[in-house]
N, C-alpha and C. Protein backbone atom coordinates (compact mmCIF):
# COMPACT_ATOMS: atom_id res chain seq x y z
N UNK A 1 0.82 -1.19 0.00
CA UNK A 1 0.00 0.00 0.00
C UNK A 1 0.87 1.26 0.00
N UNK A 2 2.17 1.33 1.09
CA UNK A 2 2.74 2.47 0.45
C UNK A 2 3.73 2.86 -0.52
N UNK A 3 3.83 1.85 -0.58
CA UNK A 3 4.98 1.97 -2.41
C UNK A 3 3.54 2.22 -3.26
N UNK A 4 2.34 2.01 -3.29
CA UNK A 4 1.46 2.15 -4.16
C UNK A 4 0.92 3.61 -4.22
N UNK A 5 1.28 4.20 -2.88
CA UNK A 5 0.22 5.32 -2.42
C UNK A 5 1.64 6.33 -2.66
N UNK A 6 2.77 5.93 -2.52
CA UNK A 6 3.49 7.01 -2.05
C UNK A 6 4.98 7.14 -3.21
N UNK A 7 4.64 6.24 -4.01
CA UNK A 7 5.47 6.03 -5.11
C UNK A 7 4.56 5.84 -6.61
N UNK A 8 4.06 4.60 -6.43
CA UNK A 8 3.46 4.80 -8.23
C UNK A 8 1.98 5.02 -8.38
N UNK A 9 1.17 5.45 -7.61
CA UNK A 9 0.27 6.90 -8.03
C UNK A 9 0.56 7.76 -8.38
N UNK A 10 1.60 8.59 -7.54
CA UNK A 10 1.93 9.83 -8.20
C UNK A 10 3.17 9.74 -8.84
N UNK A 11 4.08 8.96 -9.40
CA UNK A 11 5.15 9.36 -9.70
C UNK A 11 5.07 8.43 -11.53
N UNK A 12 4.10 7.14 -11.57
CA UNK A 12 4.39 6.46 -12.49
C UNK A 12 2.59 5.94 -12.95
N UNK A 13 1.85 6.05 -12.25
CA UNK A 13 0.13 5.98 -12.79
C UNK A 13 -0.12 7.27 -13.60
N UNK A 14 0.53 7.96 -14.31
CA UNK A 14 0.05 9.20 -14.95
C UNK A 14 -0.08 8.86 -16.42
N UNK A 15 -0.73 9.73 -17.16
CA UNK A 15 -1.74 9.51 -18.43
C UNK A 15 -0.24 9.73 -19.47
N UNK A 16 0.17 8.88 -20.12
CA UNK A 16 1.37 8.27 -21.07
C UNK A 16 2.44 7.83 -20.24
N UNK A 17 1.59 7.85 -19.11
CA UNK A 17 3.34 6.70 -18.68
C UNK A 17 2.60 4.96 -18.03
N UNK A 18 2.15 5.06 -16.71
CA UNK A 18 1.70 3.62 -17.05
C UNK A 18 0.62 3.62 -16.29
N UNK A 19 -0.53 4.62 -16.10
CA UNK A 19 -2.13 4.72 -16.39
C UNK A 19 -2.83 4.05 -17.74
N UNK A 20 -3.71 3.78 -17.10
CA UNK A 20 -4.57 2.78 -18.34
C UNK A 20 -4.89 3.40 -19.82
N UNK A 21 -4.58 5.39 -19.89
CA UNK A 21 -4.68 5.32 -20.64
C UNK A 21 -3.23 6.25 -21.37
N UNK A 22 -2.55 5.50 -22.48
CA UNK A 22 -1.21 6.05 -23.17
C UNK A 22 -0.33 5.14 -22.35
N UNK A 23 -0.77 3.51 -22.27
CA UNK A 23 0.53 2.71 -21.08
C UNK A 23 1.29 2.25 -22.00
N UNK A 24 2.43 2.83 -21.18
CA UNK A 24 3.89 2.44 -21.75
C UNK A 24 4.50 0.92 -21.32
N UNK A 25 4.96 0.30 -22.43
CA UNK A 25 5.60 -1.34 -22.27
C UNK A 25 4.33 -1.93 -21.75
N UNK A 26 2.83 -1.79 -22.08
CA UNK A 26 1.57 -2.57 -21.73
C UNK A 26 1.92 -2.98 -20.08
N UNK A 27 2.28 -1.93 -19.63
CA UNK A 27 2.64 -2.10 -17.73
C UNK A 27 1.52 -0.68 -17.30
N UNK A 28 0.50 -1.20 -16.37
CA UNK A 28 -0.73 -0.27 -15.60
C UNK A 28 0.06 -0.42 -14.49
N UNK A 29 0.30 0.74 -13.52
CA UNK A 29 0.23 0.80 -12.22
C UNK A 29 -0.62 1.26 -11.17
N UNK A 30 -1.68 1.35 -11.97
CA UNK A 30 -2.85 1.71 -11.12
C UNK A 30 -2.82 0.95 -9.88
N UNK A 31 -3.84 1.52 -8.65
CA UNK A 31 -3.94 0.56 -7.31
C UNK A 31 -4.32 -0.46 -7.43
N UNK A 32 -5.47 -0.71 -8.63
CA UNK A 32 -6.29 -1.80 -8.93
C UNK A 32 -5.47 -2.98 -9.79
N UNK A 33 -4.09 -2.51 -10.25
CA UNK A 33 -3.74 -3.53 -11.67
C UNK A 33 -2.38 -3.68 -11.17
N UNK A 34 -1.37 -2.58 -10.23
CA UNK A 34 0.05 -2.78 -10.45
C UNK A 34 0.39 -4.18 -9.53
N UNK A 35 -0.03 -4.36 -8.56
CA UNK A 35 0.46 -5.79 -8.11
C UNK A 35 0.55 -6.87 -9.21
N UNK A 36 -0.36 -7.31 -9.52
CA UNK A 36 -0.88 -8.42 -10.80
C UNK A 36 0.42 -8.04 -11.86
N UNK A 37 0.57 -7.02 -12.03
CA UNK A 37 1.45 -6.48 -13.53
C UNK A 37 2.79 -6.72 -13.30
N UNK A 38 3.27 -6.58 -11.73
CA UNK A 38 4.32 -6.60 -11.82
C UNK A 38 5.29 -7.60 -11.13
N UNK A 39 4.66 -8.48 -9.97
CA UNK A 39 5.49 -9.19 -9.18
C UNK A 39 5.06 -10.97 -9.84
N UNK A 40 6.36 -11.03 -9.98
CA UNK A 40 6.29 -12.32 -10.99
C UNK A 40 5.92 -12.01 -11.79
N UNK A 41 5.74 -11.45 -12.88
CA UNK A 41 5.44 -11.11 -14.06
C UNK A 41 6.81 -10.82 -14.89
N UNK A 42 6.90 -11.24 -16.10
CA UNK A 42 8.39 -11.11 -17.10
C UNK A 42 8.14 -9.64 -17.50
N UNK A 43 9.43 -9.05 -17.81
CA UNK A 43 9.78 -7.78 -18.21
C UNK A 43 9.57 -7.93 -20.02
N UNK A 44 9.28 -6.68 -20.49
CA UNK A 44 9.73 -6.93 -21.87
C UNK A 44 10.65 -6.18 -22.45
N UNK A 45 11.47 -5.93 -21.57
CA UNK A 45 12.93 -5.09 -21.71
C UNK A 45 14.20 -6.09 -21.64
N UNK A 46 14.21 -7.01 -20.44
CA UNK A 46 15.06 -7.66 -19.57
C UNK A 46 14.27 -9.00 -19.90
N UNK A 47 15.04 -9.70 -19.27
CA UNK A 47 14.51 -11.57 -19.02
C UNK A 47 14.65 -11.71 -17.51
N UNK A 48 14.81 -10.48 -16.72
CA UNK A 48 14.19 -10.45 -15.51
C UNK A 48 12.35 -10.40 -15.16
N UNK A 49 12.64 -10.49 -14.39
CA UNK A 49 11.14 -10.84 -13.61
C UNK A 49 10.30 -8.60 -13.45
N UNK A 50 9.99 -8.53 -13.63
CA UNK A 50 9.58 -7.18 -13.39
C UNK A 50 9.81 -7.10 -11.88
N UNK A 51 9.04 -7.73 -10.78
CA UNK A 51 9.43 -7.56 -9.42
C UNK A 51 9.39 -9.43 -9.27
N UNK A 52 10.26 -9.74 -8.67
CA UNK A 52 11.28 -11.06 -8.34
C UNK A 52 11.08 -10.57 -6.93
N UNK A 53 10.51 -11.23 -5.83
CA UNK A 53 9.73 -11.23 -4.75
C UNK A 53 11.18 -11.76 -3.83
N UNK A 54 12.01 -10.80 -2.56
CA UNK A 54 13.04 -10.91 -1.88
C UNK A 54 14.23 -10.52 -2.67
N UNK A 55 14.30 -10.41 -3.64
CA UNK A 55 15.20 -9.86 -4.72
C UNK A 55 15.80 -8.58 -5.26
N UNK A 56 15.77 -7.89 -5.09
CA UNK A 56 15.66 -6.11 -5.59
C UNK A 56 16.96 -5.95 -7.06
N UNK A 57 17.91 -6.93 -6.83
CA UNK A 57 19.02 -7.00 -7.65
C UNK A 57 18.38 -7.48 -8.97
N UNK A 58 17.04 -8.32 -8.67
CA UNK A 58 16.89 -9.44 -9.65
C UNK A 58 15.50 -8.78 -10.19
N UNK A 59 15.07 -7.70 -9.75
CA UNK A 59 13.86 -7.26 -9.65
C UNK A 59 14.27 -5.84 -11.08
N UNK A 60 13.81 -5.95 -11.97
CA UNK A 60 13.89 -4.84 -12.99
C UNK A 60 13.45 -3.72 -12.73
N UNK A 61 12.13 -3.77 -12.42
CA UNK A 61 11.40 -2.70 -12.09
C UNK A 61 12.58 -1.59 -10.79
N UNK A 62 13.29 -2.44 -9.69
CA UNK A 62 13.68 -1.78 -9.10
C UNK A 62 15.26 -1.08 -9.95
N UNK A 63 15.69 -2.09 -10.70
CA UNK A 63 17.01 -1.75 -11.55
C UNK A 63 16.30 -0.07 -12.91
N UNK A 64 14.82 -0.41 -13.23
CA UNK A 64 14.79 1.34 -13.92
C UNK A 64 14.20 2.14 -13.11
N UNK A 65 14.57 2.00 -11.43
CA UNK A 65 14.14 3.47 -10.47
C UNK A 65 15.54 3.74 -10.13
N UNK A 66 16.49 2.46 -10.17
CA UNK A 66 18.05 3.52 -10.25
C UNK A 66 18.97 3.92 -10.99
N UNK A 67 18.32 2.97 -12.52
CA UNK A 67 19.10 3.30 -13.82
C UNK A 67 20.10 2.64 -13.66
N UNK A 68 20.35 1.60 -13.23
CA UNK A 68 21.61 0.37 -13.04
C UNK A 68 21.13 -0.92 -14.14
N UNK A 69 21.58 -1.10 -15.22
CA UNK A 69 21.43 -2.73 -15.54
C UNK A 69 20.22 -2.65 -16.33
N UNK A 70 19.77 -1.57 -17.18
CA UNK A 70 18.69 -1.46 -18.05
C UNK A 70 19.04 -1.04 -19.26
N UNK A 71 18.00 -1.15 -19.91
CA UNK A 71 18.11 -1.13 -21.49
C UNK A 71 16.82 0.16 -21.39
N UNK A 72 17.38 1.17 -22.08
CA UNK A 72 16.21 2.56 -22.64
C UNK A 72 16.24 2.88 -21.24
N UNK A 73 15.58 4.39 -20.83
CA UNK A 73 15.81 5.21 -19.89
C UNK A 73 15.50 4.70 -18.78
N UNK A 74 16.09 5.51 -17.57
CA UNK A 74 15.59 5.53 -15.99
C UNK A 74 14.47 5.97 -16.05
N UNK A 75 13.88 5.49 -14.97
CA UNK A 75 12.32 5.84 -14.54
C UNK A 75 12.36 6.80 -13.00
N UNK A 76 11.40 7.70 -13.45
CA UNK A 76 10.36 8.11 -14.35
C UNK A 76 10.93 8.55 -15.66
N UNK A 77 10.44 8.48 -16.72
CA UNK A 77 11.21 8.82 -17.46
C UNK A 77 11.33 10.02 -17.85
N UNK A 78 12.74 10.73 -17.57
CA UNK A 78 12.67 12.41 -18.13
C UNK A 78 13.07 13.12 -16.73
N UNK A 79 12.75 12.18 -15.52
CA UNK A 79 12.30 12.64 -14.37
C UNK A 79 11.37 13.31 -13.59
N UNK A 80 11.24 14.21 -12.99
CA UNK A 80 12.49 14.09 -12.09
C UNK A 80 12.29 12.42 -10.99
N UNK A 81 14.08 11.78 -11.13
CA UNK A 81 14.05 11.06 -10.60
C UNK A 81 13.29 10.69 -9.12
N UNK A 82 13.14 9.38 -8.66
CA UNK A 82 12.61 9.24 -7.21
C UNK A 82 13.47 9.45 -6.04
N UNK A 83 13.34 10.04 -5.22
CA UNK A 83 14.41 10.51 -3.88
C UNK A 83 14.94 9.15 -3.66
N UNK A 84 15.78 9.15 -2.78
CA UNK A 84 16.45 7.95 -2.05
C UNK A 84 15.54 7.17 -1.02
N UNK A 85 15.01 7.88 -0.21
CA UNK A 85 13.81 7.67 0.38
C UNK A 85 12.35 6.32 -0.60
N UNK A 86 12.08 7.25 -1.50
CA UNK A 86 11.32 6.13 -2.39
C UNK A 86 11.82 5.09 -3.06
N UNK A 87 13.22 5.41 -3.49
CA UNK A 87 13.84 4.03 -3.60
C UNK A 87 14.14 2.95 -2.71
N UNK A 88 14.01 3.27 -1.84
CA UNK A 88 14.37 2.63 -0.47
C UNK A 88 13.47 1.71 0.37
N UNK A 89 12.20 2.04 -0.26
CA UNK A 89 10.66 2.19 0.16
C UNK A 89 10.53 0.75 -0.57
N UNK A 90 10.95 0.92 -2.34
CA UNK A 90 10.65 -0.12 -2.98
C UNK A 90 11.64 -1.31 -3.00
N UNK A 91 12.58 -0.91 -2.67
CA UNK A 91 13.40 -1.79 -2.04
C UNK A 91 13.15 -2.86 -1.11
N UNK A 92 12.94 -2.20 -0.06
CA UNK A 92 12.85 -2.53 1.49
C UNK A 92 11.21 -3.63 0.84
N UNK A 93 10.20 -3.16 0.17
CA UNK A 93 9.39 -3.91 -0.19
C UNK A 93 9.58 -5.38 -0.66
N UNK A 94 10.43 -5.32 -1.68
CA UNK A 94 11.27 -6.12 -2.87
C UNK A 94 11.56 -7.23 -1.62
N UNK A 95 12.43 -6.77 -0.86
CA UNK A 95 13.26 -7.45 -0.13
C UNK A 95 11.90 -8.27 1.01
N UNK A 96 11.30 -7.86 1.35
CA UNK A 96 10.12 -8.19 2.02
C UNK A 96 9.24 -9.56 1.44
N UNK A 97 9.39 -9.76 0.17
CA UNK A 97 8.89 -10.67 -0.32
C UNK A 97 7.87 -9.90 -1.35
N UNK A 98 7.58 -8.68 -1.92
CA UNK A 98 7.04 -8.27 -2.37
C UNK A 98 5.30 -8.48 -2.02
N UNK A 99 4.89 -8.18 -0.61
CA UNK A 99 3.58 -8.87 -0.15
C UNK A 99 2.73 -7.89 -0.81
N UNK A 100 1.54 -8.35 -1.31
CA UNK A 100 0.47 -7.55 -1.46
C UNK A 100 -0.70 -7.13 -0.42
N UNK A 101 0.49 -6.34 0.21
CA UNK A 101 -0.75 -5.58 1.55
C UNK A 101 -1.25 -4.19 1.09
């Protein structure tokens, strides 16, 4: 809930980036769709896992919020990047097992 509320509502659910409508790489992060979309789910960038559940190294999604080990831009794209704080957030999640609370 707060990587959802406090990271990709406002920073990555917006209208041409990955809101339902103008979604980029067919990835929604809406409240209603981003779990499903992304943990265990394949990348179509990488042959990583989008979020790889205890993983953050192995987890893509977390490799384009720091721009380490990706192919085409950091996320958000254009920016402005996510503080250390929100990276940390999705991290600390990642590492958690990626639970859907």
């Amino acid at each position: 809930t707060r990587v959802q509320s406090e990271v990709f509502t406002p920073t990555c659910a917006v209208i041409a980036c990955h809101a339902i409508l103008g979604t980029q790489e067919n990835l929604v992060l809406t409240p209603d769709r981003a779990y499903g979309e992304i943990v265990g789910r394949p990348s179509v960038q990488s042959s990583l896992a989008r979020v790889q559940p205890g993983s953050p190294d192995m987890s893509y999604l977390y490799r384009k919020i720091t721009g380490v080990g990706i192919t085409g831009d950091r996320m958000p794209q254009g920016g402005p990047f996510l503080n250390a704080a929100q990276i940390q957030l999705v991290r600390d999640w990642i590492r958690r097992g990626a639970p859907n609370d």
